[in-house]
Protein backbone atom coordinates (compact mmCIF):
# COMPACT_ATOMS: atom_id res chain seq x y z
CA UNK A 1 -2.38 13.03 -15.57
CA UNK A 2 -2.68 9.85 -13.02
CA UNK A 3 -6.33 8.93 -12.26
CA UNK A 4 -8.29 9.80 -9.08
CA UNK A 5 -11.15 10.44 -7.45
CA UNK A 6 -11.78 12.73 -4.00
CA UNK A 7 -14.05 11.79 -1.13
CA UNK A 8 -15.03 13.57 2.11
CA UNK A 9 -13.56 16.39 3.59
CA UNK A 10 -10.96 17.19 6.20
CA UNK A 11 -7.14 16.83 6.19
CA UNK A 12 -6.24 15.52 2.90
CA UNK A 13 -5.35 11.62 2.77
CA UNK A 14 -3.58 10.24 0.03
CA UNK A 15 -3.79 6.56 -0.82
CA UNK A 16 -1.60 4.39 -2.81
CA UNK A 17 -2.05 0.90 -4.18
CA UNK A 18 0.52 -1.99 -4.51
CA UNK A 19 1.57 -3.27 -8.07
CA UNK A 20 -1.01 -4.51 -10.69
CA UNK A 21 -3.66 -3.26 -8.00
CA UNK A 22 -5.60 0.20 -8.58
CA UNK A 23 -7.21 3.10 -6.92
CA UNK A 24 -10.54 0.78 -6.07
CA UNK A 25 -8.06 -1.18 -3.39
CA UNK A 26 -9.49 0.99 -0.83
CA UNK A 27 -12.91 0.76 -1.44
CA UNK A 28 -14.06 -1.66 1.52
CA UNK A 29 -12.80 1.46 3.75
CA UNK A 30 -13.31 4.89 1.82
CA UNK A 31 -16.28 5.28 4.00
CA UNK A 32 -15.27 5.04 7.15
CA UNK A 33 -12.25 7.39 6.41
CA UNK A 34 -14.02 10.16 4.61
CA UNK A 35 -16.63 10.74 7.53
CA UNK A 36 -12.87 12.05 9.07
CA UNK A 37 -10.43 12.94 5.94
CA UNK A 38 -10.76 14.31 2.14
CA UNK A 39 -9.75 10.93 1.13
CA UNK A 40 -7.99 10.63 -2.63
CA UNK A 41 -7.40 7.57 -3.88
CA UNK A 42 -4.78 7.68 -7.02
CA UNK A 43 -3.80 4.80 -9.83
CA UNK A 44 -0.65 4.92 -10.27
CA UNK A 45 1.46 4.96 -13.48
CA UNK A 46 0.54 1.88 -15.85
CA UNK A 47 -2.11 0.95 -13.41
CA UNK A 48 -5.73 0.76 -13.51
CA UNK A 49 -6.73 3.86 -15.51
CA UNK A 50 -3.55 6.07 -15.55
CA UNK A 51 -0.76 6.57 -18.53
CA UNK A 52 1.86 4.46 -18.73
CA UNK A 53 4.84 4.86 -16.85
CA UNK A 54 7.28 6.92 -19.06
CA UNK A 55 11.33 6.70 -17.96
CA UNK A 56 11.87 9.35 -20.72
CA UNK A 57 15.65 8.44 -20.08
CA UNK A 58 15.15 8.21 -15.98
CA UNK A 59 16.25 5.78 -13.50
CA UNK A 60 12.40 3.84 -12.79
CA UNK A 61 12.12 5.05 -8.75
CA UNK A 62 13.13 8.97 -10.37
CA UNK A 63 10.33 8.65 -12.82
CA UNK A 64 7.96 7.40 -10.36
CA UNK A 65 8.70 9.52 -8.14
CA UNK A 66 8.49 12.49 -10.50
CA UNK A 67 4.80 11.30 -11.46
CA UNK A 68 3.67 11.07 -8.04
CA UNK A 69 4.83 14.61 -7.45
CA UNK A 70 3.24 15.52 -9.78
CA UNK A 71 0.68 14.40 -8.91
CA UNK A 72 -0.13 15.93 -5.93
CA UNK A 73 0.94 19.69 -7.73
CA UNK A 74 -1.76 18.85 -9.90
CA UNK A 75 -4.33 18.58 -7.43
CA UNK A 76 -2.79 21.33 -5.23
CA UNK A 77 -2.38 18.98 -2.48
CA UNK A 78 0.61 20.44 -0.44
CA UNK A 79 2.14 18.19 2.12
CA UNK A 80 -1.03 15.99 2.22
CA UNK A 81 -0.96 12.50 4.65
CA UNK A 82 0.40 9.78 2.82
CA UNK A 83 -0.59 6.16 3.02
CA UNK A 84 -0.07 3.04 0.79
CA UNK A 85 -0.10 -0.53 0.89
CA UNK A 86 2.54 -2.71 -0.87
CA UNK A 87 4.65 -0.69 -3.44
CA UNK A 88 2.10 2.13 -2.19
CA UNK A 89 4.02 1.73 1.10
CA UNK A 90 7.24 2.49 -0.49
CA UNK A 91 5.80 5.48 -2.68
CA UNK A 92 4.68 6.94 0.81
CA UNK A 93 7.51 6.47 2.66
CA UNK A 94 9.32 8.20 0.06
CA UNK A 95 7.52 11.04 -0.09
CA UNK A 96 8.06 11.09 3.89
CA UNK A 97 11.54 11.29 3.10
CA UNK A 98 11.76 14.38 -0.03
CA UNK A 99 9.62 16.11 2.09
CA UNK A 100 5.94 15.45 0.61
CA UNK A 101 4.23 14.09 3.22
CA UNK A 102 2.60 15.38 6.28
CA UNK A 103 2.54 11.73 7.39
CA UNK A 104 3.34 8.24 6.29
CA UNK A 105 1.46 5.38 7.18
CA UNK A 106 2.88 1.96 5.27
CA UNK A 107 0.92 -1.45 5.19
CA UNK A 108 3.35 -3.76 4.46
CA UNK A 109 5.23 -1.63 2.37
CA UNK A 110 7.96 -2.99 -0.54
CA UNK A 111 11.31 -2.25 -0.15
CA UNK A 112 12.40 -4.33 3.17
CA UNK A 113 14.26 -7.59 2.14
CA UNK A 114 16.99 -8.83 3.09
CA UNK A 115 19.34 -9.60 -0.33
CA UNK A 116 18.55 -11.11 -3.54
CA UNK A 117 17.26 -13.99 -1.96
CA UNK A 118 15.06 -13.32 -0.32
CA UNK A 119 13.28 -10.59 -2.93
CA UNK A 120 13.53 -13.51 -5.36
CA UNK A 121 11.14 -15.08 -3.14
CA UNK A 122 8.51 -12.06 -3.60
CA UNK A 123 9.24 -11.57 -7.42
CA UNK A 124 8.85 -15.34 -8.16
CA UNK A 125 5.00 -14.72 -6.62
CA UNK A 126 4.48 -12.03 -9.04
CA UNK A 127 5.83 -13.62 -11.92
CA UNK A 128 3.89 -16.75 -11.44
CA UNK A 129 0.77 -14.74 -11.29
CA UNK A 130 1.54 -12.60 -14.01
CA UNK A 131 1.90 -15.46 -16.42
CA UNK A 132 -1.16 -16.87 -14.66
CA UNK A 133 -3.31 -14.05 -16.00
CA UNK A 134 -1.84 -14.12 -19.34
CA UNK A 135 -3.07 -18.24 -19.67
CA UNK A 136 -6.97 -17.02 -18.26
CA UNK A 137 -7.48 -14.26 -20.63
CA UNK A 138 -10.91 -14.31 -20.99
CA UNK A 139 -11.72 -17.50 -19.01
CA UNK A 140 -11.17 -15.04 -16.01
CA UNK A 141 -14.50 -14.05 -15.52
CA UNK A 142 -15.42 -17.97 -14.64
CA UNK A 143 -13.20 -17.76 -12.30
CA UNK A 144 -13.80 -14.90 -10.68
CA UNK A 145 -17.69 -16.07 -10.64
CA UNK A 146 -16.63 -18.73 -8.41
CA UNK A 147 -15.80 -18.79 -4.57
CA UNK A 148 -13.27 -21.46 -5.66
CA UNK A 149 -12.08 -19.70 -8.31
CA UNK A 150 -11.04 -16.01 -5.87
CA UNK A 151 -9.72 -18.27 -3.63
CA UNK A 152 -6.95 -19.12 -6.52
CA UNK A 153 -6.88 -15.50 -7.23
CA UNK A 154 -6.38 -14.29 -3.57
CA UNK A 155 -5.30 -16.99 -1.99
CA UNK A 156 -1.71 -15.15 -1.58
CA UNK A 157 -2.79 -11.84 -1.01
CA UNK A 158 -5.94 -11.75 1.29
CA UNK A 159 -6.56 -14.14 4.12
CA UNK A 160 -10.47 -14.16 3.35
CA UNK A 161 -10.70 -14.09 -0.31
CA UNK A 162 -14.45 -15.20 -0.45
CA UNK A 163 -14.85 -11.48 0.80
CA UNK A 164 -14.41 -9.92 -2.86
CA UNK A 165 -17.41 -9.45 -4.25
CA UNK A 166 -17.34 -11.65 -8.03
CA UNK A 167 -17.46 -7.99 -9.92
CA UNK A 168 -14.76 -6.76 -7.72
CA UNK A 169 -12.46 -9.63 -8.37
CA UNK A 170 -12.75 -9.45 -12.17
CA UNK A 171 -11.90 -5.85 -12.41
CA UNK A 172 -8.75 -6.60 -10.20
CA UNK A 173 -7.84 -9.54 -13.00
CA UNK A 174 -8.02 -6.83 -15.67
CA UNK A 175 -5.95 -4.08 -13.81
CA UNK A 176 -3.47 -6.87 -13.12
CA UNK A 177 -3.82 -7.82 -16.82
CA UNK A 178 -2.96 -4.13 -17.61
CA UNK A 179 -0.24 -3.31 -15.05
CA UNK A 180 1.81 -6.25 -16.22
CA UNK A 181 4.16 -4.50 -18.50
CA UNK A 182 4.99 -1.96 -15.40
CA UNK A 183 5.20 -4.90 -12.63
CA UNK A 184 8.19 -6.21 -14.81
CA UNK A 185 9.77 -2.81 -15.37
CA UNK A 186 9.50 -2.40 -11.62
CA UNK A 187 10.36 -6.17 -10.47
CA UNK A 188 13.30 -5.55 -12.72
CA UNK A 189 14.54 -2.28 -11.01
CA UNK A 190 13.55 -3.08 -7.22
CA UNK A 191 16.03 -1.55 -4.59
CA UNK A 192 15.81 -2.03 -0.74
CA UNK A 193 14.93 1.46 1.27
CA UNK A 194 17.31 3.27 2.86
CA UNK A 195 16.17 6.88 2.66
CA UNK A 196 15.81 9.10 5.75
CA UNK A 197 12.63 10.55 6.96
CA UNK A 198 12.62 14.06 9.18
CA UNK A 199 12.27 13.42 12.28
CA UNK A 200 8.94 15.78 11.98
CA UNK A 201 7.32 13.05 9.98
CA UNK A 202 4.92 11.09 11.81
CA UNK A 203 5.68 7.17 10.18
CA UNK A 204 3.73 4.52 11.53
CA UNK A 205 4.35 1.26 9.43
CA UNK A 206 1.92 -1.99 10.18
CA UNK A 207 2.70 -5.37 8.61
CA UNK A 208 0.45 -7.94 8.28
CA UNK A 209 0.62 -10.86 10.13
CA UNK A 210 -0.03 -12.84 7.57
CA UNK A 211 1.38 -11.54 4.52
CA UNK A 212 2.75 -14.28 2.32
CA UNK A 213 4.08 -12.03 -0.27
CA UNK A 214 6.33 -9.91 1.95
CA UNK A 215 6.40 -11.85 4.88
CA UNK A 216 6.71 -10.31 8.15
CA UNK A 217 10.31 -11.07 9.38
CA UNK A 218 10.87 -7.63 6.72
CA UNK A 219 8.99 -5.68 9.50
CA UNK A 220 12.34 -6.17 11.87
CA UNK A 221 14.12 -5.05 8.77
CA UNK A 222 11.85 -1.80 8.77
CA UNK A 223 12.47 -1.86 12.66
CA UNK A 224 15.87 -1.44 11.92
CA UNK A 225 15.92 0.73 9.41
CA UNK A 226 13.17 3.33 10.54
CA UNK A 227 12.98 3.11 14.38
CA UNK A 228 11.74 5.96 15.00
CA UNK A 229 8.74 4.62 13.19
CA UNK A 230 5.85 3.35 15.41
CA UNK A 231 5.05 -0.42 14.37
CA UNK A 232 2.32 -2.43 14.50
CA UNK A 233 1.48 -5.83 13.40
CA UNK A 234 -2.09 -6.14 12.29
CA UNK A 235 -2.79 -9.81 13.24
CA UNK A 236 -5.49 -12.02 11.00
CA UNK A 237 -5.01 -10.53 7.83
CA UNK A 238 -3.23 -11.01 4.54
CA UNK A 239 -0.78 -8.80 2.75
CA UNK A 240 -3.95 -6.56 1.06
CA UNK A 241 -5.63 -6.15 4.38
CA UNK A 242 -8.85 -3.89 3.33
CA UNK A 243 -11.01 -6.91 2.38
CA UNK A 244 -10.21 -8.85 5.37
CA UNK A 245 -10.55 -6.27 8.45
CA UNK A 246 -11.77 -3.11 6.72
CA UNK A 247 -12.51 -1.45 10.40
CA UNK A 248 -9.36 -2.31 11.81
CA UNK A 249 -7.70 -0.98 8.72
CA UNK A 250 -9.12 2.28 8.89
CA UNK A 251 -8.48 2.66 12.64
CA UNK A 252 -4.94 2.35 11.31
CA UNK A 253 -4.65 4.89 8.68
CA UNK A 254 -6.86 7.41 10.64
CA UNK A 255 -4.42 6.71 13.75
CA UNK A 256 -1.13 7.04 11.44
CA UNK A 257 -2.75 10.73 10.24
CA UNK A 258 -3.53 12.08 13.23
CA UNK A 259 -2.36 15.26 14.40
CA UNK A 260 0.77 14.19 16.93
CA UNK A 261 -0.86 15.66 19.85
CA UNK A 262 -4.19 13.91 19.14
CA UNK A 263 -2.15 10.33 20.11
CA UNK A 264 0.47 11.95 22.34
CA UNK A 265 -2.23 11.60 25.29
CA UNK A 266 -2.52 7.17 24.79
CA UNK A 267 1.36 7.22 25.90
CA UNK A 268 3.12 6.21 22.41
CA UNK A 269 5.06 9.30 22.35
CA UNK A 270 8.54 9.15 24.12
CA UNK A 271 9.94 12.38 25.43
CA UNK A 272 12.34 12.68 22.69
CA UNK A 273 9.63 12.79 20.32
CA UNK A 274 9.69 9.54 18.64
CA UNK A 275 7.15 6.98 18.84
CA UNK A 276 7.45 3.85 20.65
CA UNK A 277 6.60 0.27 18.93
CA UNK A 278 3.54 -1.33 20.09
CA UNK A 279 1.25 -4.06 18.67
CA UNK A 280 -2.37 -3.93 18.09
CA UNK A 281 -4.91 -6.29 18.80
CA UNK A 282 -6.17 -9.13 16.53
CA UNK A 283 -7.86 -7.91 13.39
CA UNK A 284 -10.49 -10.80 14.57
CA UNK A 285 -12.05 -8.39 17.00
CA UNK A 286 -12.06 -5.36 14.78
């Protein structure tokens, strides 16, 4: 059984972490969403403090996707909203597309290069840090003591780093310490998305603007590929946005799980249905 916890109350709201991240991710803005949604944050297999990811003979996406169905059985969540950051991103927008999800809402999700290139780029990043981590061991917790020392830790992912509070940052060392078997099982299986997703799926996908681990040229690729998708660019921040603009953030996932005719009225929903692209303001003024 993966690892959870439940906040607030409301519609249900699912949250996803990327690779060698956990549930705690989505800490700097659980509050602000449970005052509006039963918020349940997940770890997902090999991560923080869920089983290992078992193939038991299964193509990796089938066996992840099996766990995160069941998943949501397990805690009788039928056709919850679905939102995830990173590899979270892709688990949601697959679960748009078999039918799980109420709604999708992807930060910068995986799954949006452009050939082997250019995900080479994006698994050299995790490589490097994985073998980083394995050379700290237990010096980690000097680093993560340090201003200095997040900055090394973050400096790809977040575009304040100095935000992470020193306790924070060491846990995230150890779940990346833990999830490093799985990131190379998953690095090593990686496919580009190109499901479908029912039209009667709200998606709204929101890249950061500046994400240096999937940078945001992939956000015309998920223009392309999903455009019925509304999509934002969430200017300021780095690709693990929560530390750097929790508020603006939020405003984002509540926005993505709204009911369709609670945004229908601000003019982002053409006739035919589908969502028009727009841009939201600077994270700055969040």
């Amino acid at each position: 059984m993966l690892a959870c916890e439940r906040h607030g109350s409301g519609e249900p709201l699912v949250l996803v972490h990327g690779v060698t991240h956990r549930r705690q991710a989505w800490y700097p803005v659980l509050e602000l969403l449970a005052a509006e949604r039963e918020v349940i944050l997940v770890d997902l297999p090999g991560h923080g403090q869920s089983p290992d990811l078992e193939l038991a003979g299964q193509p990796v996406e089938e066996a992840l996707r099996a766990e995160f169905r069941r998943f949501l059985q397990e805690q009788g969540l039928e056709r919850p909203h679905i939102a995830g950051n990173s590899l979270g991103g892709l688990v949601a927008l697959k679960a748009g597309a078999t039918g799980d999800a109420r709604s999708v809402t992807a930060l910068s999700p995986a799954g949006f290069w452009r050939g082997e290139a250019s995900f080479a780029y994006t698994k050299r990043i995790f490589t490097s840090g994985a073998a980083l981590v394995e050379r700290l061991g237990p010096r980690a917790e000097v680093l993560a003591r340090t201003s200095a020392g997040r900055r090394v830790m973050y400096g790809a992912l977040l575009a304040h780093p100095s935000r992470v509070p020193a306790d924070f940052a060491l846990g995230d060392f150890r779940a990346f310490e833990r999830a490093i078997p799985t990131l190379r099982t998953l690095l090593a299986a990686a496919e580009p998305f190109t499901d479908e997703i029912p039209a009667d799926v709200p998606v709204t996908i929101a890249w950061a603007g500046r994400d240096l681990v999937l940078p945001p040229w992939q956000a015309d690729v998920a223009r392309e590929i999903l455009p019925q998708a509304e999509h934002i660019t969430m200017r300021g921040v780095g690709h693990v946005p929560m530390w750097d603009a929790p508020k603006h953030v939020a405003r984002v996932l509540l926005r993505g799980s709204a009911p369709v005719a609670a945004v229908a009225p601000l003019g982002l929903v053409e006739a035919n249905g589908s969502r028009r692209p727009r841009r939201v303001a600077s994270a700055a003024t969040a």
